[in-house]
C-alpha atoms as a PDB file:
ATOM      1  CA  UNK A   1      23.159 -51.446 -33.952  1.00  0.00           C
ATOM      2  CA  UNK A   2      25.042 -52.503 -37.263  1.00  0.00           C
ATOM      3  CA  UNK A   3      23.049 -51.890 -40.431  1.00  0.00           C
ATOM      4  CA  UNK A   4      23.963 -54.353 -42.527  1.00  0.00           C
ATOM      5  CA  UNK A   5      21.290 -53.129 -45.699  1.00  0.00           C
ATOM      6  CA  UNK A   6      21.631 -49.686 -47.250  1.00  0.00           C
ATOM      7  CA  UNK A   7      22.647 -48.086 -50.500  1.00  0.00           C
ATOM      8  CA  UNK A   8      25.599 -45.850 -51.471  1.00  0.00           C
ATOM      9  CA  UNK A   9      26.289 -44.187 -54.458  1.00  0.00           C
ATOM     10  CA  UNK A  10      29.352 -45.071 -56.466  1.00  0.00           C
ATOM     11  CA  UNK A  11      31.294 -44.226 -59.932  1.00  0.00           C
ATOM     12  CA  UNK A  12      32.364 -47.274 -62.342  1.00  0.00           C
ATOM     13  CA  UNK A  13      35.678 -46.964 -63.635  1.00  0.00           C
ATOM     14  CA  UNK A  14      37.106 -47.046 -67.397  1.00  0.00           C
ATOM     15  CA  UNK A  15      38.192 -50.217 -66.369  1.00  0.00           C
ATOM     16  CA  UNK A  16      34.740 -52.293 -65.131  1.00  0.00           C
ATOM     17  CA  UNK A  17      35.909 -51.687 -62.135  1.00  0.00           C
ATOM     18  CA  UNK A  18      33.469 -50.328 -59.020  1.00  0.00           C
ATOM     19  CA  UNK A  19      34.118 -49.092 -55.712  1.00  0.00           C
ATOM     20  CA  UNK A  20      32.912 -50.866 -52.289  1.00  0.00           C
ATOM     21  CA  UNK A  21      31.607 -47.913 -49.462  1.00  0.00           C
ATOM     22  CA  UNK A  22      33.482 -48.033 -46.880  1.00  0.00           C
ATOM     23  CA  UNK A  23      30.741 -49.510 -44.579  1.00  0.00           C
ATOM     24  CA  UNK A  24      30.013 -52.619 -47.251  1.00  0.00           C
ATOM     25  CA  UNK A  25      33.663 -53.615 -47.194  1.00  0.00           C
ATOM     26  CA  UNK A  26      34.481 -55.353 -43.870  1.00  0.00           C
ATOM     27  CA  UNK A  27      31.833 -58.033 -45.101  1.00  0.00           C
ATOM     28  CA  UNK A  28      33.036 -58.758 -48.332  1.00  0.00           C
ATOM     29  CA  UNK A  29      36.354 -59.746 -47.803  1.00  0.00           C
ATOM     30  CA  UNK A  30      38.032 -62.886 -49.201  1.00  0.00           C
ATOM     31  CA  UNK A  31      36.572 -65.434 -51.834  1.00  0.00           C
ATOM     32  CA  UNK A  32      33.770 -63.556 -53.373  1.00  0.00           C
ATOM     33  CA  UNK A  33      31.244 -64.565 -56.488  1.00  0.00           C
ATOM     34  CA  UNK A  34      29.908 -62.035 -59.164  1.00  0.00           C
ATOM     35  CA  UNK A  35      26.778 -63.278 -61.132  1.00  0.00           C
ATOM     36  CA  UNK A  36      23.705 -61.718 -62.599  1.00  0.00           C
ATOM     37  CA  UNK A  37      21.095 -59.957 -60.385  1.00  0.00           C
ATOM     38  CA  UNK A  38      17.271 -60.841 -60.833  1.00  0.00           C
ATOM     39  CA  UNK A  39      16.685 -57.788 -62.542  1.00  0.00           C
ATOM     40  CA  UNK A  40      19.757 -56.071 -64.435  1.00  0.00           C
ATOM     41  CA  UNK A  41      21.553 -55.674 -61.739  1.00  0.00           C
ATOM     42  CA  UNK A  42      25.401 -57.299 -60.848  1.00  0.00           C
ATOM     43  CA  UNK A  43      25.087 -59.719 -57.621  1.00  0.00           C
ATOM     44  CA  UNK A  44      27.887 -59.940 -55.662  1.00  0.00           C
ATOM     45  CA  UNK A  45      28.294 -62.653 -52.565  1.00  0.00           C
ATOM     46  CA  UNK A  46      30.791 -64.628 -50.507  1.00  0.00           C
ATOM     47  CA  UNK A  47      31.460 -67.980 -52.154  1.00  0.00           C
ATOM     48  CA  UNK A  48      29.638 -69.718 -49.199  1.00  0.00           C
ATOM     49  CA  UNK A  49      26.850 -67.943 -49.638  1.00  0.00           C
ATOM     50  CA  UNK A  50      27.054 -68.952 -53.403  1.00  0.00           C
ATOM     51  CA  UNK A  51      27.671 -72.508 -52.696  1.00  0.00           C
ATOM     52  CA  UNK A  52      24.509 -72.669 -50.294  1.00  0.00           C
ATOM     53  CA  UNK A  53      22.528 -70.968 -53.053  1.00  0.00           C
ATOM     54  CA  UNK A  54      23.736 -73.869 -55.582  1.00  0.00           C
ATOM     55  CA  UNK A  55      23.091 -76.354 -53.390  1.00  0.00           C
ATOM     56  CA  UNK A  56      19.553 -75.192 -52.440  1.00  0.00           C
ATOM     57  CA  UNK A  57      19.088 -74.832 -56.140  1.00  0.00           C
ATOM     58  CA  UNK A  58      19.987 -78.471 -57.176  1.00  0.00           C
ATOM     59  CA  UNK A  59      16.798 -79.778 -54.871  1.00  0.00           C
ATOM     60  CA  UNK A  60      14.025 -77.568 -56.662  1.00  0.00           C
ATOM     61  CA  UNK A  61      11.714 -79.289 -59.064  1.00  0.00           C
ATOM     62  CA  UNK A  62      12.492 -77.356 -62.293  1.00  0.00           C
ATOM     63  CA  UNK A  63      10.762 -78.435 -66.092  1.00  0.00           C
ATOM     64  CA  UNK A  64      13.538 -78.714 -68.400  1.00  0.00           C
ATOM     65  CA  UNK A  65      12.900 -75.119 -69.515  1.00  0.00           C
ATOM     66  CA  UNK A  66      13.445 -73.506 -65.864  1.00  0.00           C
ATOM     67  CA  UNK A  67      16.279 -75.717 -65.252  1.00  0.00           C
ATOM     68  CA  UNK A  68      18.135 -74.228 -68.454  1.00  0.00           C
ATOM     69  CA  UNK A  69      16.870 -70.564 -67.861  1.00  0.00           C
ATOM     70  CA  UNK A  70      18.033 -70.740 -64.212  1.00  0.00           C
ATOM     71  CA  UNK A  71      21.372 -72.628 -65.175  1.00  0.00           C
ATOM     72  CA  UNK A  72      22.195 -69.942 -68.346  1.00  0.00           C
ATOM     73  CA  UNK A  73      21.292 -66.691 -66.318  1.00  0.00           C
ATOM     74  CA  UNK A  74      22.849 -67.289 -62.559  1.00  0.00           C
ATOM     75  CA  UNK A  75      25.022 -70.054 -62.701  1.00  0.00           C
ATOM     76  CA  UNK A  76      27.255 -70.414 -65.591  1.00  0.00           C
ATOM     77  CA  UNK A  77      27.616 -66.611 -64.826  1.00  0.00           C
ATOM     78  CA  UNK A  78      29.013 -66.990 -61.749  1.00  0.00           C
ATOM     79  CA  UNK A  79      32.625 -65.443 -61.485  1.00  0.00           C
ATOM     80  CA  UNK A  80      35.014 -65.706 -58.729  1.00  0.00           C
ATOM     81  CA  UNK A  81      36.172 -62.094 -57.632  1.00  0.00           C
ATOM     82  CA  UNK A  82      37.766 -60.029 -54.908  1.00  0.00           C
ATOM     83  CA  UNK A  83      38.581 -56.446 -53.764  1.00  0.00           C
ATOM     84  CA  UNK A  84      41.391 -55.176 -55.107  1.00  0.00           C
ATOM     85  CA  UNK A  85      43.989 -53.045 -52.666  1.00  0.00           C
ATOM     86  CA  UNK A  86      41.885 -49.509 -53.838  1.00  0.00           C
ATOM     87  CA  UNK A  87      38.496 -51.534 -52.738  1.00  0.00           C
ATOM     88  CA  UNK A  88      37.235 -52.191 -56.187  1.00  0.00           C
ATOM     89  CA  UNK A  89      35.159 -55.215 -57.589  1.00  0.00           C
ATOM     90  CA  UNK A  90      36.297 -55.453 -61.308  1.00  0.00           C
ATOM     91  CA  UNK A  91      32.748 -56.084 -62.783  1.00  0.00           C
ATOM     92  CA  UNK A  92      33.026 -58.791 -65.954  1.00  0.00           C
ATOM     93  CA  UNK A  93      31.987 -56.881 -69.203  1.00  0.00           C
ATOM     94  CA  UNK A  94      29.493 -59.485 -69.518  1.00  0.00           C
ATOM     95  CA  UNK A  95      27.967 -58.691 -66.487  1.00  0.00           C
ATOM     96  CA  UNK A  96      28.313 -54.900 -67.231  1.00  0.00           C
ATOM     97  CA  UNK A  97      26.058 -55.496 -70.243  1.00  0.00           C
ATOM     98  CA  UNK A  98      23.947 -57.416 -68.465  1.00  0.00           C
ATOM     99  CA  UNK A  99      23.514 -54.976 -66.170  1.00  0.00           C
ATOM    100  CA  UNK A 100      23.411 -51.952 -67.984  1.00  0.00           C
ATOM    101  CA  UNK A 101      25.837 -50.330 -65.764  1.00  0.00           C
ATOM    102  CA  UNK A 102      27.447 -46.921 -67.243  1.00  0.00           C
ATOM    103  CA  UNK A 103      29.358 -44.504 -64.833  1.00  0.00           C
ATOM    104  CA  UNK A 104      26.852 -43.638 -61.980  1.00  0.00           C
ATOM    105  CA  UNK A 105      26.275 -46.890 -59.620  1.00  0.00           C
ATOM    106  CA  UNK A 106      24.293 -47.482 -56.623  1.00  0.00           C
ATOM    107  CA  UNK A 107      26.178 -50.162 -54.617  1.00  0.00           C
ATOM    108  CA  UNK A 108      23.611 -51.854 -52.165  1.00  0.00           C
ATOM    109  CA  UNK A 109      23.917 -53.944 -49.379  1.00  0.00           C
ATOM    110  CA  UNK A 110      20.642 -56.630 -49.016  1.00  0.00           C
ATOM    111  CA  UNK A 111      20.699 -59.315 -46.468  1.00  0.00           C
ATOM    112  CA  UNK A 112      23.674 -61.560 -47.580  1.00  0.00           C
ATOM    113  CA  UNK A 113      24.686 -59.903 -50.998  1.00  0.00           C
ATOM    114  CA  UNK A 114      25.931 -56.811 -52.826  1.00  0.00           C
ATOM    115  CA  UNK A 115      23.707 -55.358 -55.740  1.00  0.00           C
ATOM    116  CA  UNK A 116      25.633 -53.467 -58.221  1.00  0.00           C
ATOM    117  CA  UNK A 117      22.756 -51.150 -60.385  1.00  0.00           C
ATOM    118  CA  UNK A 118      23.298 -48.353 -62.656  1.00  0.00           C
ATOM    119  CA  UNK A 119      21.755 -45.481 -60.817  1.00  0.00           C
ATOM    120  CA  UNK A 120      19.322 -44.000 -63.094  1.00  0.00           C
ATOM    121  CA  UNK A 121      18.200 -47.729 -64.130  1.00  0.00           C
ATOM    122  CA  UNK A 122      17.174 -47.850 -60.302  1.00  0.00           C
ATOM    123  CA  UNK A 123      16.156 -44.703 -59.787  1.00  0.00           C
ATOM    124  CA  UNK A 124      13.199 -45.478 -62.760  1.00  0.00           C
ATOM    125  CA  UNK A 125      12.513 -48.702 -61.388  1.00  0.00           C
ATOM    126  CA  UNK A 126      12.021 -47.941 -57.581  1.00  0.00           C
ATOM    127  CA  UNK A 127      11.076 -44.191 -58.098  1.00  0.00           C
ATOM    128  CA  UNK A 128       9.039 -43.897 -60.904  1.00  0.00           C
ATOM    129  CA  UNK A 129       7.799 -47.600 -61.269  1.00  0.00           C
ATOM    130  CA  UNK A 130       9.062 -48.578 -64.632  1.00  0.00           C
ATOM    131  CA  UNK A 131       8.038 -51.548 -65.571  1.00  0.00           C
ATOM    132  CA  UNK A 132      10.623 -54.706 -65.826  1.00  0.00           C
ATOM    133  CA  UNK A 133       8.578 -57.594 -67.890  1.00  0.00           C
ATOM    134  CA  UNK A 134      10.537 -60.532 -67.152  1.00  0.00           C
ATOM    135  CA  UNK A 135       9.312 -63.860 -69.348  1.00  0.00           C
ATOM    136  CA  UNK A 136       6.590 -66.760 -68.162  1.00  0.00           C
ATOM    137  CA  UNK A 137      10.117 -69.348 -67.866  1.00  0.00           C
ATOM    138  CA  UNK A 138      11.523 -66.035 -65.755  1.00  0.00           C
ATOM    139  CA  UNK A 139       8.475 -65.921 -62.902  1.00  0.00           C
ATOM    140  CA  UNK A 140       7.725 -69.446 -63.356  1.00  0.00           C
ATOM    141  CA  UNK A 141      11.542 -70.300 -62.115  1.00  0.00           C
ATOM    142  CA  UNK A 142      11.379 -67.088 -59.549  1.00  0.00           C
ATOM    143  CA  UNK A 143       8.323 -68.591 -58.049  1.00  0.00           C
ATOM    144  CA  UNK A 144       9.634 -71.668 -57.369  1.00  0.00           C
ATOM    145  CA  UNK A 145      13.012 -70.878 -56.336  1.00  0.00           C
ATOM    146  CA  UNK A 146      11.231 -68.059 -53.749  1.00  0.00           C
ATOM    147  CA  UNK A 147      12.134 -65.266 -55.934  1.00  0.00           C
ATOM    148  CA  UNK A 148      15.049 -63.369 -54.164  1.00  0.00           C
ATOM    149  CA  UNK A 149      14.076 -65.547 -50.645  1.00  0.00           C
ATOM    150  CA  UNK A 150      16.243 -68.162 -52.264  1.00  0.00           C
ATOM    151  CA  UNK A 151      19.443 -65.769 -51.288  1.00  0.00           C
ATOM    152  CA  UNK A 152      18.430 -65.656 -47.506  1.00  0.00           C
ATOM    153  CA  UNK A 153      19.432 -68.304 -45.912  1.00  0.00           C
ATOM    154  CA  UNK A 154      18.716 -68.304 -42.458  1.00  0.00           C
END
């Protein structure tokens, strides 16, 4: 049985730049995409999985306000990346900030995608339930788009 979901720990470079586990990187070879996670988080995918997830996107019936939340936070931070020969994602300092990412990572693999999260950001949020108040535009567009559903694209 291949797992294909999981989560590894990992160490962010002076650079930006992150390691891939050795049992994430045989599916993201080739073209890949970096954008924003839901939460502060880095979201990394192939670029047809990204393509799918724009298209999908472009048929949802968004008020002007989603449409511009959804368009500023995912899309027009979409990046093209790749692994360099060492295995590393360089993660855009934009996305970094986003993120909050300092040293310590969790790398995890979910469905179709690779979440970047600083550790003890995740570590509050899944072990000791920390709150993460997102906006009414944020669930609003979330809700329509599936939340993270919209990402699995059977």
């Amino acid at each position: 049985m291949e797992l294909i979901t999981g989560a590894v720990e990992s160490i962010l470079d002076e650079k930006g730049r992150v390691n891939i586990p050795l049992r994430f990187r045989d599916r993201y070879q080739g073209d890949l995409v970096i954008t924003y996670g839901m939460l502060p988080s880095a979201w990394i995918m192939k670029a047809a999985v990204w393509e799918k997830v724009q298209a999908k996107m472009t048929g949802l019936d968004f008020t002007v306000e989603e449409r511009f939340f959804f368009e500023q936070r995912y899309l027009y931070q979409a990046q093209p990346v790749e692994l360099d020969k060492a295995n590393r994602i360089a993660i855009p300092l934009t996305i970094r900030k986003y993120a909050k990412l300092t040293k310590e990572c969790r790398v995890i693999s979910a469905e179709n995608r690779l979440e970047i999260w600083d550790t003890a950001f995740h570590s509050a949020f899944v072990d000791e339930g920390e709150p993460v108040v997102q906006g009414a535009t944020a669930r609003s567009v979330m809700d329509k788009m599936g939340s993270i559903r919209l990402f699995k694209l059977d």
